[in-house]
PDB file of N, CA and C in Angstrom:
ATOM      1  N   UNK A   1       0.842  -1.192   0.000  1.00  0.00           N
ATOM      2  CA  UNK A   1       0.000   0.000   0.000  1.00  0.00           C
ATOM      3  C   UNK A   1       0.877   1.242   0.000  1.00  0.00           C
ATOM      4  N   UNK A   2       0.494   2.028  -0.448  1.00  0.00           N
ATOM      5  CA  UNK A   2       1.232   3.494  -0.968  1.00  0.00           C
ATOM      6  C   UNK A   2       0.483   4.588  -0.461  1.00  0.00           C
ATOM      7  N   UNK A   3       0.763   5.572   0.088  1.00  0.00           N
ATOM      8  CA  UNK A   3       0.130   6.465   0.756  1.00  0.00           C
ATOM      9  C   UNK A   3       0.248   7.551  -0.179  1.00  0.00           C
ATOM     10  N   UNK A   4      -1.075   8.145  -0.304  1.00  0.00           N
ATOM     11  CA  UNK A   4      -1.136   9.020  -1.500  1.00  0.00           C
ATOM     12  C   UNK A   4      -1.748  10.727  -1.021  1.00  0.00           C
ATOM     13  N   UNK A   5      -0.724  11.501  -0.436  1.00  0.00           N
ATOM     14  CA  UNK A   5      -1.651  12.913  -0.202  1.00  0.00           C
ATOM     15  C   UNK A   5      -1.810  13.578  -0.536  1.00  0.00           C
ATOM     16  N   UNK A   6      -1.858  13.577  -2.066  1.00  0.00           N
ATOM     17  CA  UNK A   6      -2.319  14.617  -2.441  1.00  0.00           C
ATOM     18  C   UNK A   6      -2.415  15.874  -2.655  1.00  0.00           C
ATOM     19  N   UNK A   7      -0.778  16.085  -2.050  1.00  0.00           N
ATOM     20  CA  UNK A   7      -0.554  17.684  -1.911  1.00  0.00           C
ATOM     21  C   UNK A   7      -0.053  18.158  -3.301  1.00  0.00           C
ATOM     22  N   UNK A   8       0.102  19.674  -3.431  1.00  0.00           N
ATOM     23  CA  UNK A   8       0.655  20.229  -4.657  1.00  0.00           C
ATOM     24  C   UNK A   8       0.946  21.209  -4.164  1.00  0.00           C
ATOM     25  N   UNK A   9       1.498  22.060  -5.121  1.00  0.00           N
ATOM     26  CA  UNK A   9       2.238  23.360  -5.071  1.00  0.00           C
ATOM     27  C   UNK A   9       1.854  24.382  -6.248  1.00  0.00           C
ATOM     28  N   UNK A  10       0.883  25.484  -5.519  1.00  0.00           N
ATOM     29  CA  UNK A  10       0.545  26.614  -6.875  1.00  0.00           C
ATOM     30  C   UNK A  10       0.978  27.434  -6.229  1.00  0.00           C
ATOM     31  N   UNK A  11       1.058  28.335  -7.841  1.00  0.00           N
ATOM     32  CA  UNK A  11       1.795  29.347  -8.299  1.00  0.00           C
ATOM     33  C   UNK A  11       1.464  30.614  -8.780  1.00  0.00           C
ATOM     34  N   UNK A  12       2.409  31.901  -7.996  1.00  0.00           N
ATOM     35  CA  UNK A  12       1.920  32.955  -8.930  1.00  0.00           C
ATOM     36  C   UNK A  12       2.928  33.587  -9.837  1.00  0.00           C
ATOM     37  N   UNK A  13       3.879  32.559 -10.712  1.00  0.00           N
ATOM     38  CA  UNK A  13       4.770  32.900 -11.490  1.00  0.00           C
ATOM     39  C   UNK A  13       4.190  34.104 -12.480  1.00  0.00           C
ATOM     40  N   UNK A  14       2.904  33.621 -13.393  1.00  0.00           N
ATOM     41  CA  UNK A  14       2.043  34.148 -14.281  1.00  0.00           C
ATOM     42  C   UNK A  14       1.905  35.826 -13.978  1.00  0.00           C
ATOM     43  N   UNK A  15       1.379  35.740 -12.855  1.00  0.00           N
ATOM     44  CA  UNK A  15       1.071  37.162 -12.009  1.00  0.00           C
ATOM     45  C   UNK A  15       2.365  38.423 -12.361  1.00  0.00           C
ATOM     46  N   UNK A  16       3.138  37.527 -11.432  1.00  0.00           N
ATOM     47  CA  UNK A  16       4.671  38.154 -11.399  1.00  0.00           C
ATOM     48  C   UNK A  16       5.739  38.325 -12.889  1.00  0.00           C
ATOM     49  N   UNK A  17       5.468  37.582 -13.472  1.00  0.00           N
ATOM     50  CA  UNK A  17       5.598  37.916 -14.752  1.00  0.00           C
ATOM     51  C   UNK A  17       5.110  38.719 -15.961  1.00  0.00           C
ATOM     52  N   UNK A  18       3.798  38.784 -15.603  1.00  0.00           N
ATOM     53  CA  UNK A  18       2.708  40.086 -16.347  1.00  0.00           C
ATOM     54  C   UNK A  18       3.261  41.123 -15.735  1.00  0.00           C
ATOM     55  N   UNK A  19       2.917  41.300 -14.614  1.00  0.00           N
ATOM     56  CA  UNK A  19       3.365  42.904 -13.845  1.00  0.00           C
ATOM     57  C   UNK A  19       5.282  42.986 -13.849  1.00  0.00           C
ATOM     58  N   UNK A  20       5.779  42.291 -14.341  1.00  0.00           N
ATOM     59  CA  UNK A  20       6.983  42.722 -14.859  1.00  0.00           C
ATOM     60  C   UNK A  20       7.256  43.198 -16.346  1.00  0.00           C
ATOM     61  N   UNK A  21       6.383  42.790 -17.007  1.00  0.00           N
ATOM     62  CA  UNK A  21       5.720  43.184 -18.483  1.00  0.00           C
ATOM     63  C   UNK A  21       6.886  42.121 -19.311  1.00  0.00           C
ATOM     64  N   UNK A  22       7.194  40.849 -18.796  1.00  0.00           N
ATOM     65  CA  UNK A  22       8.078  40.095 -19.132  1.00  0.00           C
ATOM     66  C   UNK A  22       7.662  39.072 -20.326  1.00  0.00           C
ATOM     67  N   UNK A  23       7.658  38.366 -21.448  1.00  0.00           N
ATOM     68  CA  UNK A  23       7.003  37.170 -21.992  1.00  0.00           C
ATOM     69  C   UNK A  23       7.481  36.241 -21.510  1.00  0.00           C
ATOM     70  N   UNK A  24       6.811  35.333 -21.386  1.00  0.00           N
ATOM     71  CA  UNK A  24       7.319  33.686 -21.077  1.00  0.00           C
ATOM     72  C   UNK A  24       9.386  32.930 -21.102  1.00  0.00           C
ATOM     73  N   UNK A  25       8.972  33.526 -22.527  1.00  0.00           N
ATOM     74  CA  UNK A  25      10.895  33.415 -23.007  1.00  0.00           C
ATOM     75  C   UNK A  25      11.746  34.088 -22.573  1.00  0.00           C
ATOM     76  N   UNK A  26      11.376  35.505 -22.220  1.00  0.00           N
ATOM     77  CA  UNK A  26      11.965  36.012 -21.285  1.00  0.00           C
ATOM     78  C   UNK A  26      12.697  35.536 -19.741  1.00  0.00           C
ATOM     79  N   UNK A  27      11.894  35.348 -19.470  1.00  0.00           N
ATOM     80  CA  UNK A  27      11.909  34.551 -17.703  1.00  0.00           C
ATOM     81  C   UNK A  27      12.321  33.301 -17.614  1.00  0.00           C
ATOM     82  N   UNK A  28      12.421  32.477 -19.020  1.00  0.00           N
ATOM     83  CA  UNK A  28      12.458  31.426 -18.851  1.00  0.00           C
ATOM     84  C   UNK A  28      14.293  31.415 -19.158  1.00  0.00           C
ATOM     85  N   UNK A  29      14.506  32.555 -20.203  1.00  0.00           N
ATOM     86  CA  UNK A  29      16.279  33.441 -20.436  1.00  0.00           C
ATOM     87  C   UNK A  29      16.920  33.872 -19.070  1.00  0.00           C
ATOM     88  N   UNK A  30      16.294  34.152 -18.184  1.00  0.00           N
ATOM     89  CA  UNK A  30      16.707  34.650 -16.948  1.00  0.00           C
ATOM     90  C   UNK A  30      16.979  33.332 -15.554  1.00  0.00           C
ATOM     91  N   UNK A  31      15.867  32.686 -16.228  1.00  0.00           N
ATOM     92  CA  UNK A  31      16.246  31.835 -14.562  1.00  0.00           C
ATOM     93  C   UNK A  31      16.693  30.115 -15.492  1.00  0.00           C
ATOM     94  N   UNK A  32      16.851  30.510 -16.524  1.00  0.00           N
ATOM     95  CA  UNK A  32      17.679  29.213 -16.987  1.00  0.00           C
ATOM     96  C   UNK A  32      16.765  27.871 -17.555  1.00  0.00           C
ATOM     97  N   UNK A  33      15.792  28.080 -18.170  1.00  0.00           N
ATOM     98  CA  UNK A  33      14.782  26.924 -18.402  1.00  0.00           C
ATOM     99  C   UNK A  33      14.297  27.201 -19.985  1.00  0.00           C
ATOM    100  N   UNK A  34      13.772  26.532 -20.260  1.00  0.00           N
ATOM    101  CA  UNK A  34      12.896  26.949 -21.712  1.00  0.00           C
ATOM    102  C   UNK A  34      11.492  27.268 -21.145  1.00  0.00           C
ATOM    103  N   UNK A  35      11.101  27.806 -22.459  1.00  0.00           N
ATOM    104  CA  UNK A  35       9.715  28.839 -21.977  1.00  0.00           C
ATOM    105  C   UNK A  35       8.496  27.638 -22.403  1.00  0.00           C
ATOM    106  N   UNK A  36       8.898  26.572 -22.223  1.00  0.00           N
ATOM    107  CA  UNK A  36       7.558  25.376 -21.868  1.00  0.00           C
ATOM    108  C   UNK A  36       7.820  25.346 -20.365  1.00  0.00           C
ATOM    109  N   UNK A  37       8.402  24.984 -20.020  1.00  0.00           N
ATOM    110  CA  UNK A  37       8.837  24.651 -18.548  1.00  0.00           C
ATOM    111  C   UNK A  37       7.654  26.124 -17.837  1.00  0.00           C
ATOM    112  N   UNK A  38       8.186  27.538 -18.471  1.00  0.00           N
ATOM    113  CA  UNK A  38       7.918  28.009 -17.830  1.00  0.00           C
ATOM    114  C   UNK A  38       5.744  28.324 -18.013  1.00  0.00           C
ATOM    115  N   UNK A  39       5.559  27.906 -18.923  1.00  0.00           N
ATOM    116  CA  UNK A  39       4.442  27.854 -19.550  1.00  0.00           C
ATOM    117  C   UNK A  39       3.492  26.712 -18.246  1.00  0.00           C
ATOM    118  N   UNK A  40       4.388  25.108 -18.948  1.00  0.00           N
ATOM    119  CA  UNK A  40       3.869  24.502 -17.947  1.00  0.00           C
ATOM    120  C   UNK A  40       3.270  24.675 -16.319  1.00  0.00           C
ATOM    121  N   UNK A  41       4.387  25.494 -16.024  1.00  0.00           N
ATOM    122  CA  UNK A  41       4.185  25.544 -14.659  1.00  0.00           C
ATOM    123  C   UNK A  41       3.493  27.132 -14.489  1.00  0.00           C
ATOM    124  N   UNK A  42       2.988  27.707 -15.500  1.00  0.00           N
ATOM    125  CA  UNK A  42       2.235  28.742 -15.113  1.00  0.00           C
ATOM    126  C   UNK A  42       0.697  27.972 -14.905  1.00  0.00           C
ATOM    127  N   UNK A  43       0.510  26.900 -16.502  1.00  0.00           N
ATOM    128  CA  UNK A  43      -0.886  25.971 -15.988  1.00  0.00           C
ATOM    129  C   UNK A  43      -0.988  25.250 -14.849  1.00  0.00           C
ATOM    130  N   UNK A  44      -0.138  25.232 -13.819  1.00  0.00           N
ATOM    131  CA  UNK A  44      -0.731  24.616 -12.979  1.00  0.00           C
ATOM    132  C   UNK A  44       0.261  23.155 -12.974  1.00  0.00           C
ATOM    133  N   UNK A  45       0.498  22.822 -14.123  1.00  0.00           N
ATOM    134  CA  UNK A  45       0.826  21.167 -14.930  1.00  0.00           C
ATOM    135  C   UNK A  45       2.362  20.625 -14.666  1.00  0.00           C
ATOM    136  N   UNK A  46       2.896  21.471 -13.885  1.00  0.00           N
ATOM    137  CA  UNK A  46       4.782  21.102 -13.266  1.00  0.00           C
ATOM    138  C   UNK A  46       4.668  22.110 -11.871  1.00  0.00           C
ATOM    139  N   UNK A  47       5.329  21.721 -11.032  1.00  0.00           N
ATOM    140  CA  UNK A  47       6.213  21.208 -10.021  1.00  0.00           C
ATOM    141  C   UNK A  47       7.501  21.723 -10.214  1.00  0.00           C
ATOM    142  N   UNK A  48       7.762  23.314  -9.961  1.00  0.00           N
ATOM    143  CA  UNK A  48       9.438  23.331 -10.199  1.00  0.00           C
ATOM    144  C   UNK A  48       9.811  22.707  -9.211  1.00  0.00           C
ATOM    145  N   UNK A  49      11.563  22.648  -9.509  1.00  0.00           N
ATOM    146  CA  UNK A  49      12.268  21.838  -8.500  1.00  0.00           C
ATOM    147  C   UNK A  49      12.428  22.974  -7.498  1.00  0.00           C
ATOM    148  N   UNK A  50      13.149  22.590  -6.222  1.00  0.00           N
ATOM    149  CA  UNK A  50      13.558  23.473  -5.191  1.00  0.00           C
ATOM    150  C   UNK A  50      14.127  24.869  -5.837  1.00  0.00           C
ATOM    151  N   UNK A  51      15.109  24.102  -6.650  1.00  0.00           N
ATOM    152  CA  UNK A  51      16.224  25.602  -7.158  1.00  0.00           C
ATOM    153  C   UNK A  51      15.687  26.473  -7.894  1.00  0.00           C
ATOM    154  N   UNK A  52      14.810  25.804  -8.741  1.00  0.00           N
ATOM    155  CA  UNK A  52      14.406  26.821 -10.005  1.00  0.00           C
ATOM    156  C   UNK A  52      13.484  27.812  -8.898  1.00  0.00           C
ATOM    157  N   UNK A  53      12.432  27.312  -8.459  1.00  0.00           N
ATOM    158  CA  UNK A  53      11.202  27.847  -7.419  1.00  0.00           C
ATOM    159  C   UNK A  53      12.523  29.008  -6.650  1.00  0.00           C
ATOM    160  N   UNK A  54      13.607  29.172  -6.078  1.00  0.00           N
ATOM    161  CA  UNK A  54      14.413  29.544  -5.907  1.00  0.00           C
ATOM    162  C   UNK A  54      15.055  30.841  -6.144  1.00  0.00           C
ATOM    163  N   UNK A  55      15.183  30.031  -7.819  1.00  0.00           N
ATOM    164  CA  UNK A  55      15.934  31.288  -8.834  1.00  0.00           C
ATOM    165  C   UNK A  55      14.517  31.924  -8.999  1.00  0.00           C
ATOM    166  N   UNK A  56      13.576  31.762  -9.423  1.00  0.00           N
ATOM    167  CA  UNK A  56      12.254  32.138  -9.772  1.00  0.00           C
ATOM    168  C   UNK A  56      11.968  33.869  -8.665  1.00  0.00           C
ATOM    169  N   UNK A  57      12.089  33.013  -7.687  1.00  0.00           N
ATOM    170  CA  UNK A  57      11.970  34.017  -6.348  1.00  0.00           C
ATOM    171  C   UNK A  57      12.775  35.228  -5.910  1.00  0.00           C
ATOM    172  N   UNK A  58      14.346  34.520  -6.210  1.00  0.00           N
ATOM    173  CA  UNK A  58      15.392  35.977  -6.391  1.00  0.00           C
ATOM    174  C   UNK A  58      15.062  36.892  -7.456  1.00  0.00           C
ATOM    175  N   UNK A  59      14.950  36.284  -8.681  1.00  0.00           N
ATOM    176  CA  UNK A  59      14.729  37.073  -9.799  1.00  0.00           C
ATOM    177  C   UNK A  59      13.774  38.572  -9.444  1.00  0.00           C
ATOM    178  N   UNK A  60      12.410  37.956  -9.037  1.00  0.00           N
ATOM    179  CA  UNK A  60      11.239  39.039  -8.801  1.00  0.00           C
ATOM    180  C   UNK A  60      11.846  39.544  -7.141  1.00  0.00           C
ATOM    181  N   UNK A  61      12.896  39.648  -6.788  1.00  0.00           N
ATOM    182  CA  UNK A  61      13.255  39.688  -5.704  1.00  0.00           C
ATOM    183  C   UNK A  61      12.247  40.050  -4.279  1.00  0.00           C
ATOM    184  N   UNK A  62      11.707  38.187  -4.350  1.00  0.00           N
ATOM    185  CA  UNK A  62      10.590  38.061  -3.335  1.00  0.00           C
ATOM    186  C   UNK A  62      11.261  36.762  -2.764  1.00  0.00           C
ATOM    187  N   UNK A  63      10.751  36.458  -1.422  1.00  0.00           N
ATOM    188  CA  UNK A  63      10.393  35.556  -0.825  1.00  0.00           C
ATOM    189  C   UNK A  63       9.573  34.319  -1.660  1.00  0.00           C
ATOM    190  N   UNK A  64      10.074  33.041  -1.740  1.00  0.00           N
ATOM    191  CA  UNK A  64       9.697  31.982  -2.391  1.00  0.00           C
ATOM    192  C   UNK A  64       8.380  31.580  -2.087  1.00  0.00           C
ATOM    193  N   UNK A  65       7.999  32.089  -0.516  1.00  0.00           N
ATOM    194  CA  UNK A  65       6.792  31.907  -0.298  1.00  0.00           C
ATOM    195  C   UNK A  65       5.991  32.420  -0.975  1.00  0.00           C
ATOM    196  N   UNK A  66       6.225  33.960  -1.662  1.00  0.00           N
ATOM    197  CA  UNK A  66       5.162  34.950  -2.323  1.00  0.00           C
ATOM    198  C   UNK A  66       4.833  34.675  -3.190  1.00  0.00           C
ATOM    199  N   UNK A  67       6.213  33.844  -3.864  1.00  0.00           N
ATOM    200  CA  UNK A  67       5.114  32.908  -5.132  1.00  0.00           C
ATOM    201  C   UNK A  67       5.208  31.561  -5.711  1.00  0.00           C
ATOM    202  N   UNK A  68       5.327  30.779  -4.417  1.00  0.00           N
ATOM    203  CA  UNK A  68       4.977  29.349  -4.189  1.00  0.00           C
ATOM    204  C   UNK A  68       4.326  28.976  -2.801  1.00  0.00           C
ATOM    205  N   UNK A  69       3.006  28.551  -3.070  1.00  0.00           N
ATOM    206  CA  UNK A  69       2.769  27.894  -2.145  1.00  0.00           C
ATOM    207  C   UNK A  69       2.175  26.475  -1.720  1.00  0.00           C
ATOM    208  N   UNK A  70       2.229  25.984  -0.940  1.00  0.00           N
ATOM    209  CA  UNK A  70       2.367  24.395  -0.542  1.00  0.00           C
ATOM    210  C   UNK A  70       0.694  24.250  -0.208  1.00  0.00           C
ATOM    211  N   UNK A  71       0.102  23.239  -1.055  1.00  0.00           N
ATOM    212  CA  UNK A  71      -1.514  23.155  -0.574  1.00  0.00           C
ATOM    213  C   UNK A  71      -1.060  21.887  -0.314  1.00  0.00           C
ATOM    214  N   UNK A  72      -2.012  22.043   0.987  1.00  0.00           N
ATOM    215  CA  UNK A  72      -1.958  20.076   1.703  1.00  0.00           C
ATOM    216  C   UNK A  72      -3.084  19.374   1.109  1.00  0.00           C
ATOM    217  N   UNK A  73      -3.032  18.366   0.680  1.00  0.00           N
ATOM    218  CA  UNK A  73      -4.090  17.469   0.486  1.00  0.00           C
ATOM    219  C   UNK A  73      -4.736  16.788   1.607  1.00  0.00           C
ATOM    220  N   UNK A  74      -5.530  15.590   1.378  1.00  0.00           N
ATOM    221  CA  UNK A  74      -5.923  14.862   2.588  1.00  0.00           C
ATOM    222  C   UNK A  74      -5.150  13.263   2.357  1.00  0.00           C
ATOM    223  N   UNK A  75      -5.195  12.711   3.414  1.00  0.00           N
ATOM    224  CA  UNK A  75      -3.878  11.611   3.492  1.00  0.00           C
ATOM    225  C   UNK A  75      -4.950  10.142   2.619  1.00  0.00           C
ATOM    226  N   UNK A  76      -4.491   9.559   2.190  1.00  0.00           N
ATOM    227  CA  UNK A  76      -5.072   8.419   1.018  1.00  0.00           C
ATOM    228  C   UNK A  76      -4.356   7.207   1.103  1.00  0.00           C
ATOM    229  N   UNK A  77      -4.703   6.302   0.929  1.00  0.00           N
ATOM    230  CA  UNK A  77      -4.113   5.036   0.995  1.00  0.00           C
ATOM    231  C   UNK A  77      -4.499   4.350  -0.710  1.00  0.00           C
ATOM    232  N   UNK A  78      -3.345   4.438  -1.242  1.00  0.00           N
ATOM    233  CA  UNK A  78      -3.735   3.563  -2.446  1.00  0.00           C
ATOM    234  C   UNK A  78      -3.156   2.055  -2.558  1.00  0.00           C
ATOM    235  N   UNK A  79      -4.458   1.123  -2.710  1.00  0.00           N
ATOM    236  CA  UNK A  79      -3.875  -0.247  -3.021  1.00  0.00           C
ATOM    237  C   UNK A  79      -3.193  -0.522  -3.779  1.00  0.00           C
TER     238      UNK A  79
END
């Protein structure tokens, strides 16, 4: 059995990137990724890693919290 909770991590990359008047390729030139990566993870659909979420955060020079945050799920047991 595998314990499944369900947590994720959203984002206000999108946000912070409009009000920088930045495009996608842009940001994605700055913190080292291609501009799917950064696309992806504006839908919702990736999970940056620690570092990028990181670089992401220095860049807009914020706190990682301001634009990542940790939603808990509820705890699951999958057979």
């Amino acid at each position: 059995m595998k314990k499944n909770f369900g947590d994720s991590i959203s984002n206000k990359v999108y946000e912070y990137r409009v009000l920088a008047r930045m495009s996608q390729q842009e940001l994605a030139e700055k913190v080292g990724v291609s501009k799917q990566t950064i696309f992806v993870m504006e839908k919702g659909n990736y999970v940056p890693t620690l570092l990028l979420a990181f670089r992401i955060a220095d860049f807009f020079e914020v706190d990682v919290n301001d634009i990542f945050t940790y939603v808990k799920g509820s705890d699951q047991v999958d057979n």
